[in-house]
C-alpha atoms as a PDB file:
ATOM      1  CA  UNK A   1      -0.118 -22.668  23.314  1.00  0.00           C
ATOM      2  CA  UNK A   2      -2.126 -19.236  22.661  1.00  0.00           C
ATOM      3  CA  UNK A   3      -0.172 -16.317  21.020  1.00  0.00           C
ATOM      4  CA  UNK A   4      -1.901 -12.997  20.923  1.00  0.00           C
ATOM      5  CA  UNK A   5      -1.855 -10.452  18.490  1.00  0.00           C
ATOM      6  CA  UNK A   6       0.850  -8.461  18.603  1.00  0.00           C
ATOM      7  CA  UNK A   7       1.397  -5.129  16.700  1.00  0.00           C
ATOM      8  CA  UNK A   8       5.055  -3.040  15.800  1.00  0.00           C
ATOM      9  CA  UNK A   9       4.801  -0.035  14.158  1.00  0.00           C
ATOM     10  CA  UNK A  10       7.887   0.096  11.883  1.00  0.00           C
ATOM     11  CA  UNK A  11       9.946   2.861  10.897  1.00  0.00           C
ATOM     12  CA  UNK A  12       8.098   3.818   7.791  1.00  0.00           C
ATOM     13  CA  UNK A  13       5.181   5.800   9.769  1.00  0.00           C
ATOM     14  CA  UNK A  14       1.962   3.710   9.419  1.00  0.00           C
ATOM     15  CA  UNK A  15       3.506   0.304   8.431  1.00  0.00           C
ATOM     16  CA  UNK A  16       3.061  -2.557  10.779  1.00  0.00           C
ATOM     17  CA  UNK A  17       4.579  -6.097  11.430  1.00  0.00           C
ATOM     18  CA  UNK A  18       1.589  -7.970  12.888  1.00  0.00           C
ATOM     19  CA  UNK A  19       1.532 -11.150  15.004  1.00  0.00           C
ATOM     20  CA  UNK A  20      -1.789 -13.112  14.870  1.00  0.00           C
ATOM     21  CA  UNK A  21      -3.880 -14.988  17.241  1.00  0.00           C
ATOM     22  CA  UNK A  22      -2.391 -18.210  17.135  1.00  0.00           C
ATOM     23  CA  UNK A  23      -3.441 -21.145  19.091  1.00  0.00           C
ATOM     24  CA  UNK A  24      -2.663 -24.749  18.439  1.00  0.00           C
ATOM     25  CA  UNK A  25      -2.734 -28.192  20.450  1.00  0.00           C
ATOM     26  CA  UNK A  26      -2.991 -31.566  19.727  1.00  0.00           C
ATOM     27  CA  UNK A  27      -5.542 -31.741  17.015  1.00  0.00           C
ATOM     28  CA  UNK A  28      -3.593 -28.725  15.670  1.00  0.00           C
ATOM     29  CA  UNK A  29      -3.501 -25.009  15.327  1.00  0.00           C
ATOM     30  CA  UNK A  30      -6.228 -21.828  14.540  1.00  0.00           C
ATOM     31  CA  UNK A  31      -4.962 -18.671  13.195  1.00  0.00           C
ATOM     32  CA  UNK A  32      -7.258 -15.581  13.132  1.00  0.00           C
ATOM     33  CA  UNK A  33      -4.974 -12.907  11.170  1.00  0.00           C
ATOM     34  CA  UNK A  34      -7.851  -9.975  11.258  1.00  0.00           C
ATOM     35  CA  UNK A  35     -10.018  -8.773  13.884  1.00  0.00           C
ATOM     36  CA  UNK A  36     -11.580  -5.116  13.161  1.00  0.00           C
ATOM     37  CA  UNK A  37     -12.140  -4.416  16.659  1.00  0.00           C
ATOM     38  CA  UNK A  38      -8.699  -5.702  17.908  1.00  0.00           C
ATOM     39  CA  UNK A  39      -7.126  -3.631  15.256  1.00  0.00           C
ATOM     40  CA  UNK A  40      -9.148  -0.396  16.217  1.00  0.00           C
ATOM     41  CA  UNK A  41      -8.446  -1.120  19.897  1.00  0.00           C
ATOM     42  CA  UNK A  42      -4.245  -0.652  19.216  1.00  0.00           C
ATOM     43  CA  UNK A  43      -5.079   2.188  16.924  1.00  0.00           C
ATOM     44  CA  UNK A  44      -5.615   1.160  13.317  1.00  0.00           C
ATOM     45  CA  UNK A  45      -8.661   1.893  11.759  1.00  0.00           C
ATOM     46  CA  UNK A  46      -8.643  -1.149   9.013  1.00  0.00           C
ATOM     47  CA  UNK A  47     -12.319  -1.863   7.354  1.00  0.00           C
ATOM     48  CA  UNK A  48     -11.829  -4.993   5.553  1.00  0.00           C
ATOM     49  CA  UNK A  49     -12.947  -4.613   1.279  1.00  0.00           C
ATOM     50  CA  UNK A  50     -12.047  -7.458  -0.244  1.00  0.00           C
ATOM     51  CA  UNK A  51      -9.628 -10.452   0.040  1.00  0.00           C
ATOM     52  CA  UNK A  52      -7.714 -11.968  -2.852  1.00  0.00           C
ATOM     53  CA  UNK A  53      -4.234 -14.450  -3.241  1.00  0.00           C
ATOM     54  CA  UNK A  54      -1.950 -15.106  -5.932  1.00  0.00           C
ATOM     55  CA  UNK A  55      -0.232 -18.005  -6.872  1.00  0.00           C
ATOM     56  CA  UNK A  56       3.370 -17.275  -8.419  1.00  0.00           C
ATOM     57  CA  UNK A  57       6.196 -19.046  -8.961  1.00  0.00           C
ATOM     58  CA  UNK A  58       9.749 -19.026  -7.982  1.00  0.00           C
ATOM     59  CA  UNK A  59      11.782 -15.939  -9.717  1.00  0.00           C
ATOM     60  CA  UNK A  60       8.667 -14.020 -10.194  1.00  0.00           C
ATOM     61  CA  UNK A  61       8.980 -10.357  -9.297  1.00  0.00           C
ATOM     62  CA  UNK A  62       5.818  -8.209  -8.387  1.00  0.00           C
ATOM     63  CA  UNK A  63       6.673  -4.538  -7.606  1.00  0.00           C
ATOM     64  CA  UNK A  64       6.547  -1.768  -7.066  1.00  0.00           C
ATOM     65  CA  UNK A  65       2.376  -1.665  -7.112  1.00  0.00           C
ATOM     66  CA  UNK A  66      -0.434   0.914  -5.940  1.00  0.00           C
ATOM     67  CA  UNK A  67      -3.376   2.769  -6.640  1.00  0.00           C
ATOM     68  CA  UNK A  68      -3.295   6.316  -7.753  1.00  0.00           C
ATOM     69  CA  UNK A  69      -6.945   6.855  -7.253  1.00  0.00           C
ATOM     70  CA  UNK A  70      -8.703   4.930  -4.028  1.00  0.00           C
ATOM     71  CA  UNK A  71      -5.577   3.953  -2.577  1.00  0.00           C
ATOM     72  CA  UNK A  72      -5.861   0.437  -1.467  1.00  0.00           C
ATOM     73  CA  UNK A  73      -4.091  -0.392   1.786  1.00  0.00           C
ATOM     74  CA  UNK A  74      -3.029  -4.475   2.275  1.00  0.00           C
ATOM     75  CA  UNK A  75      -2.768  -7.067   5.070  1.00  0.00           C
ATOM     76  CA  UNK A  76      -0.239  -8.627   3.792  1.00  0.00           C
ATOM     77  CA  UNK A  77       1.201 -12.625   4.524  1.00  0.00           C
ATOM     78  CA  UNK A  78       2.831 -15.367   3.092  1.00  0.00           C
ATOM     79  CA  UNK A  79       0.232 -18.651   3.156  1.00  0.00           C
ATOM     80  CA  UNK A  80       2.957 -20.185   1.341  1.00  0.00           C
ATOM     81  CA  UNK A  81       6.763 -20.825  -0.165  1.00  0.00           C
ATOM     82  CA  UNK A  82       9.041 -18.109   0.830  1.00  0.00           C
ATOM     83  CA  UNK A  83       9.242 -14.366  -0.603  1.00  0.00           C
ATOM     84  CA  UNK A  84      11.593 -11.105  -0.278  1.00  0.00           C
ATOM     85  CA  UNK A  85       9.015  -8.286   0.781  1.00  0.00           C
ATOM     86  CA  UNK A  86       9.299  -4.810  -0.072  1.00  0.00           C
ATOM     87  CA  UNK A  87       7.372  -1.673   1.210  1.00  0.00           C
ATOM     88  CA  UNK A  88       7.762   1.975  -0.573  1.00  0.00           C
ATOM     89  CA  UNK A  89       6.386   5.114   1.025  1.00  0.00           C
ATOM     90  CA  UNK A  90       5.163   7.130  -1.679  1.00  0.00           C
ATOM     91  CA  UNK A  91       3.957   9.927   0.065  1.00  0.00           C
ATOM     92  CA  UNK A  92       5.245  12.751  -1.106  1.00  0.00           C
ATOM     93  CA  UNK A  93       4.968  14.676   2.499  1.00  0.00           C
ATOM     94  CA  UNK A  94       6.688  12.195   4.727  1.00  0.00           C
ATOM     95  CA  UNK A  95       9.487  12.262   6.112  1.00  0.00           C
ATOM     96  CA  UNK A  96      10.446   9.087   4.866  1.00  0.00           C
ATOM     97  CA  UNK A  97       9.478   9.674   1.421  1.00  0.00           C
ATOM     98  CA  UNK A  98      11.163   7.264  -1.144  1.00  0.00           C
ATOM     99  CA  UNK A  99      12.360   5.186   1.288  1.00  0.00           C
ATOM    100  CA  UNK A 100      11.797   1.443   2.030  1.00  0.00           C
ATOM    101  CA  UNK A 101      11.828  -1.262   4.100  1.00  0.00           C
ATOM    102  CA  UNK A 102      12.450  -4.950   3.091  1.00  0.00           C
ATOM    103  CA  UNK A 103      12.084  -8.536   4.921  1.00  0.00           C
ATOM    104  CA  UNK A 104      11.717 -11.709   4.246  1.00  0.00           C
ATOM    105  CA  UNK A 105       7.473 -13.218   4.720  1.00  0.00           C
ATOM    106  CA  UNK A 106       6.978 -17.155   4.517  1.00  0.00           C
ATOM    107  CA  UNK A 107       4.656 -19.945   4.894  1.00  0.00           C
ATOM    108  CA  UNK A 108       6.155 -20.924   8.401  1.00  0.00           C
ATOM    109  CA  UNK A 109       5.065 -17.940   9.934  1.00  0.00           C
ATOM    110  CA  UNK A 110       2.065 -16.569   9.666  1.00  0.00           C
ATOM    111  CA  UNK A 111       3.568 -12.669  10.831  1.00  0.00           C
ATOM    112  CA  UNK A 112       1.387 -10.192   8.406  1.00  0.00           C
ATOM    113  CA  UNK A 113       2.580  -6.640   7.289  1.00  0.00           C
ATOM    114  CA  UNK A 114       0.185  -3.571   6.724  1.00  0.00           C
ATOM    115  CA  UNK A 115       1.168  -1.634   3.888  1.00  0.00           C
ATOM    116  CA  UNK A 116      -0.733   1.435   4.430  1.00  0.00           C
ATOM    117  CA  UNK A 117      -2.235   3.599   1.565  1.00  0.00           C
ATOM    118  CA  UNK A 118       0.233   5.709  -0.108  1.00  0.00           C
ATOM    119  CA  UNK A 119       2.875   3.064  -0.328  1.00  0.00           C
ATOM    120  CA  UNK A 120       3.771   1.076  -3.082  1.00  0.00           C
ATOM    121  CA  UNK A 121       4.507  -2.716  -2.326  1.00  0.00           C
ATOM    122  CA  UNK A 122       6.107  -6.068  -3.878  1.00  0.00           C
ATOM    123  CA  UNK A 123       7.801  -9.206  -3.993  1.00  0.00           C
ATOM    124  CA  UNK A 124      10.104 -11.258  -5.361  1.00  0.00           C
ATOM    125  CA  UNK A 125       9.532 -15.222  -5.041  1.00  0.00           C
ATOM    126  CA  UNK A 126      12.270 -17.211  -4.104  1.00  0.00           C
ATOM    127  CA  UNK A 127      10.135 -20.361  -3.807  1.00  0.00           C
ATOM    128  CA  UNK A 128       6.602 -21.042  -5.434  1.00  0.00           C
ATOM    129  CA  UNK A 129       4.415 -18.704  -2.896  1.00  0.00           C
ATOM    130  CA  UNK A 130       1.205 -18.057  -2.032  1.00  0.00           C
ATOM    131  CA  UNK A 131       0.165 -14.461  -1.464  1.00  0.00           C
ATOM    132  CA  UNK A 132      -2.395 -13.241   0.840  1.00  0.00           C
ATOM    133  CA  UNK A 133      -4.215  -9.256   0.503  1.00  0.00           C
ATOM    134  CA  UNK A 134      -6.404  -8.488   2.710  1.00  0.00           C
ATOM    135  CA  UNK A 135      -7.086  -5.127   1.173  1.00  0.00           C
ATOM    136  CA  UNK A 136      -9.198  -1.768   3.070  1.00  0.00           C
ATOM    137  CA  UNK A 137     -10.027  -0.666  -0.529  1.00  0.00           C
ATOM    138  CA  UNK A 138     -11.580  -2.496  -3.286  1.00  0.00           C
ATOM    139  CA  UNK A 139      -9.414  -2.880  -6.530  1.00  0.00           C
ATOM    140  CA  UNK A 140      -9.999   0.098  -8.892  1.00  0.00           C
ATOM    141  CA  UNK A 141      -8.270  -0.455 -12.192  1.00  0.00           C
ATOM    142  CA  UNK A 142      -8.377   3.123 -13.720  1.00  0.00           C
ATOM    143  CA  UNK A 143      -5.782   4.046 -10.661  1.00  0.00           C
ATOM    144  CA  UNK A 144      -3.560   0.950 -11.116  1.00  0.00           C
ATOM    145  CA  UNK A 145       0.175   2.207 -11.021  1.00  0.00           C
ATOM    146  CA  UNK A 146       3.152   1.273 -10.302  1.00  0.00           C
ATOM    147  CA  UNK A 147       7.110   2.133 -10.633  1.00  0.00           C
ATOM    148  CA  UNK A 148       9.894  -0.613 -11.880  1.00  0.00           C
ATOM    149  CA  UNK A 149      11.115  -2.782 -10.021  1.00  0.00           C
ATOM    150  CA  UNK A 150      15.119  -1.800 -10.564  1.00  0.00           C
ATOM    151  CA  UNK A 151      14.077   2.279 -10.307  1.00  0.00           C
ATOM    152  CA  UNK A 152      17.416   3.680  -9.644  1.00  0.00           C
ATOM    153  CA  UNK A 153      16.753   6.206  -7.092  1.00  0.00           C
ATOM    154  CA  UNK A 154      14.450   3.991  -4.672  1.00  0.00           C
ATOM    155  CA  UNK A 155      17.108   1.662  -5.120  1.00  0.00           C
ATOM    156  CA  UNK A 156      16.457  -2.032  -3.915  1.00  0.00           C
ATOM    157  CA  UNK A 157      18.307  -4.242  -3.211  1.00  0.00           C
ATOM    158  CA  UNK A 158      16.935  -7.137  -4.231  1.00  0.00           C
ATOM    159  CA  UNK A 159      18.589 -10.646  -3.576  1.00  0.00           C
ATOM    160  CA  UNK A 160      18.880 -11.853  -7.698  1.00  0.00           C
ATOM    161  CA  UNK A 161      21.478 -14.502  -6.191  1.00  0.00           C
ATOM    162  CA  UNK A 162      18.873 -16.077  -4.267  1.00  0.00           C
ATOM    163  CA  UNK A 163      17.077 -17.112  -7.722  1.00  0.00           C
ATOM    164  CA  UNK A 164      20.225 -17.656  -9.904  1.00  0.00           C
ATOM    165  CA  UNK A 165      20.363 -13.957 -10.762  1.00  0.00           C
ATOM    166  CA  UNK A 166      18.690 -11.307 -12.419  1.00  0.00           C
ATOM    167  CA  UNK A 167      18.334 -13.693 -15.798  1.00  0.00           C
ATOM    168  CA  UNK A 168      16.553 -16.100 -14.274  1.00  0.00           C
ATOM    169  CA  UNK A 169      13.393 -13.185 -13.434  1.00  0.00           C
ATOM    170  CA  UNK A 170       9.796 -14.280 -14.542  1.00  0.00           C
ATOM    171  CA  UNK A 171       8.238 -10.646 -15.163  1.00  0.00           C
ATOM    172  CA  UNK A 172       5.284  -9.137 -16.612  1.00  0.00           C
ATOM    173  CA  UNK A 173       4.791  -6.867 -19.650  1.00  0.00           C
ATOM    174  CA  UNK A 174       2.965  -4.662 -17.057  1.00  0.00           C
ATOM    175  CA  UNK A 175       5.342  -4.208 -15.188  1.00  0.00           C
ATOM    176  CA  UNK A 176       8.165  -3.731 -17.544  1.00  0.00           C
ATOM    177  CA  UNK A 177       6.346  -0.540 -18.839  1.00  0.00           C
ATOM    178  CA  UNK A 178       5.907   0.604 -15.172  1.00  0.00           C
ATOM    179  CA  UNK A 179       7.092   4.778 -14.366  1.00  0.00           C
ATOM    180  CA  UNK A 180       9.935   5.817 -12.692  1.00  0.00           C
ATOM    181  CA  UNK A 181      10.192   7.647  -9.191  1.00  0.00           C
ATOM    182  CA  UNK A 182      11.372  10.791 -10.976  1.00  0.00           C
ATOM    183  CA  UNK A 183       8.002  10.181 -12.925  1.00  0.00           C
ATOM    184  CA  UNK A 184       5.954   9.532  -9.812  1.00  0.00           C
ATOM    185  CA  UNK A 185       7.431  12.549  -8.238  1.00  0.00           C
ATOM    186  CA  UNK A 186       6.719  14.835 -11.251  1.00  0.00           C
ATOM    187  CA  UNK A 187       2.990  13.698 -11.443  1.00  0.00           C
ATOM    188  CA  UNK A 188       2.491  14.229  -7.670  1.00  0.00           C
ATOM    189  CA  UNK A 189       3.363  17.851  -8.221  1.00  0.00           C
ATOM    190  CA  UNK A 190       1.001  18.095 -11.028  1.00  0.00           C
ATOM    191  CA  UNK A 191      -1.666  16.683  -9.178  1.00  0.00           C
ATOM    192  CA  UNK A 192      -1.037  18.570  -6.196  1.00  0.00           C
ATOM    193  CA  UNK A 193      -1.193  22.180  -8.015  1.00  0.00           C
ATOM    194  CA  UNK A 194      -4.270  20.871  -9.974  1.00  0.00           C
ATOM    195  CA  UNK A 195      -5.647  20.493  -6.696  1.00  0.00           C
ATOM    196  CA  UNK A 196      -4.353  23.460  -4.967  1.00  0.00           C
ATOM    197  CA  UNK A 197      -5.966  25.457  -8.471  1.00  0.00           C
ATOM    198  CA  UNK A 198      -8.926  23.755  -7.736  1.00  0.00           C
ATOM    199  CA  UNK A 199      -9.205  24.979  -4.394  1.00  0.00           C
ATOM    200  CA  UNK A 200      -8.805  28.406  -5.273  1.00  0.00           C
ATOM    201  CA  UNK A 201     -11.577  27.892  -7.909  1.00  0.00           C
ATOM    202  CA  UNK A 202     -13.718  27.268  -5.096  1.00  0.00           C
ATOM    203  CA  UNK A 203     -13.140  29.310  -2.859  1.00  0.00           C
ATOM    204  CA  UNK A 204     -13.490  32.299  -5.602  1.00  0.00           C
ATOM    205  CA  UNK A 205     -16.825  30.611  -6.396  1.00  0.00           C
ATOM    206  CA  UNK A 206     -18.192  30.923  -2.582  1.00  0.00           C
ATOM    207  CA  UNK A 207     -16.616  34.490  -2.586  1.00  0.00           C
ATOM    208  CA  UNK A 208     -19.102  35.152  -5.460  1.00  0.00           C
ATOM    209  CA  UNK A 209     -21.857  33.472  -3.938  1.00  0.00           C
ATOM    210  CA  UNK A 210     -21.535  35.421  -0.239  1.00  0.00           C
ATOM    211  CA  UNK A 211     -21.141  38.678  -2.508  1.00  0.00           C
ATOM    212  CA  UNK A 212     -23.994  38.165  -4.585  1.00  0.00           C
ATOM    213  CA  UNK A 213     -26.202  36.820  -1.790  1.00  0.00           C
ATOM    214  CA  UNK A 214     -24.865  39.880   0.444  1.00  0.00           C
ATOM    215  CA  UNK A 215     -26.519  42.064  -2.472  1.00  0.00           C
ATOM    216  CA  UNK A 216     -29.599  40.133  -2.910  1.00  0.00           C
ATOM    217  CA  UNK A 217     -30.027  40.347   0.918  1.00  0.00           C
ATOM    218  CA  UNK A 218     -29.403  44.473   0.885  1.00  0.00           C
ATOM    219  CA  UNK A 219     -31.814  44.959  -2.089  1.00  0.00           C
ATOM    220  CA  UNK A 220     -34.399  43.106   0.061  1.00  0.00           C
ATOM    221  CA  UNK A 221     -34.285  45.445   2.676  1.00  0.00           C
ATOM    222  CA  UNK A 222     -33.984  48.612   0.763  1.00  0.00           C
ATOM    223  CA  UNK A 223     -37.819  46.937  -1.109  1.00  0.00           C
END
C-alpha cells in the first residue's frame, strides 16, 4: 500500500493537517513526513531549522508556547502515546484572532499538523507521548513566551477527565508564570506603535537626507 501526501488547510488560515508518504508491505512500512519540494509544490514554503522531541508523561500539560522574536513555525506529530493538541492564532490581524482549534495526535497515525508562525501551540498527555517538532526557525530563547494554559478568554477546553482531572496535572514552574491573552494583546499594541514610531523616525530621517542632499546638489551648481 502507498499513501501520498496529502495536505488540508484548516480553518485557522495557514494551519495544516498533513498526511505523509506512507508505504508499507511485508517487511513493513516507510514514512517520509517532510519533503521541501513537495511542500512548496502545494504552496507552503517550509525550510526545515532544526528537529527536536520530547518525552513527557501522562497528565503533563505543555501550552500555550511561542516565540515573540523569530517566530518558530512546527511540523508537528505524535511518534508516540496519545495527546490532546491545541493550536492558538495569535495574530493580532486575523480574522480568527484568539481562536483555536483542538484534536486529538497519536502514535497510530502518523497525520502531522503545521502550526504556522504567529500561533501559539500545546498539549496535554493523556498517555506517556513522544513529541515530534520539526521547526522552520531555530529556537531563540530571549523570545520564548507563552500564555497559561486555563487563560480565560482563549478558553480551552481541555479534557481534565481524561487524566483523572485537573489535580492530577504534571506542570512546569514556567509555565505557571506564563501571561495572559489580555497581556499578549496589550504588548502587541505596544509593539506595534513602537514600530509604527519607528517608522516615522525613518522616514523623517530620509526626508532630511533628500532635503539636505537637494541643497548640497543646488549649492553645487550655483559653484
Amino acid at each position: 500500500m502507498v499513501q501520498r501526501f496529502e495536505f488540508k488547510e484548516l480553518e485557522l488560515k495557514g494551519a495544516y493537517l498533513i498526511k505523509p508518504f506512507y508505504a508499507t508491505d511485508d517487511r513493513g512500512g516507510l514514512i517520509k513526513d517532510y519533503n521541501i519540494d513537495t511542500f512548496r509544490a502545494n504552496g507552503i514554503d517550509y525550510e526545515l531549522k532544526e528537529t527536536f522531541y520530547t518525552i513527557s508523561k501522562r497528565c503533563v500539560i505543555r501550552s500555550t508556547h511561542f516565540q515573540l522574536i523569530k517566530p518558530q513555525p512546527k511540523l508537528m506529530r505524535c511518534i508516540s502515546g496519545r495527546v490532546f493538541y491545541v493550536i492558538v492564532d495569535l495574530r493580532p490581524d486575523s480574522p480568527t484572532y484568539g481562536k483555536y482549534l483542538h484534536m486529538e495526535l497519536n502514535g497510530d497515525d502518523p497525520t502531522s499538523i503545521l502550526c504556522p508562525a504567529g500561533f501559539g501551540q500545546g498539549y496535554l498527555v493523556l498517555e506517556d507521548s513522544v513529541m515530534s517538532y520539526k521547526a522552520a526557525e531555530v529556537f531563540y530563547g530571549e523570545g520564548d513566551s507563552g500564555i497559561m494554559y486555563d487563560d480565560p478568554d482563549i478558553g480551552i477546553e481541555w479534557p481534565f477527565e481524561l487524566i483523572g482531572g485537573r489535580d492530577k496535572l504534571i506542570i512546569s514552574e514556567k509555565d505557571l508564570q506564563l501571561m495572559s491573552f489580555k497581556q499578549y494583546t496589550q504588548k502587541m499594541r505596544e509593539q506595534s506603535k513602537a514600530d509604527e514610531a519607528e517608522g516615522q523616525d525613518v522616514k523623517s530621517c530620509s526626508k532630511e537626507e533628500d532635503k539636505a542632499s537637494d541643497q548640497d546638489e543646488t549649492s553645487r551648481q550655483e559653484d
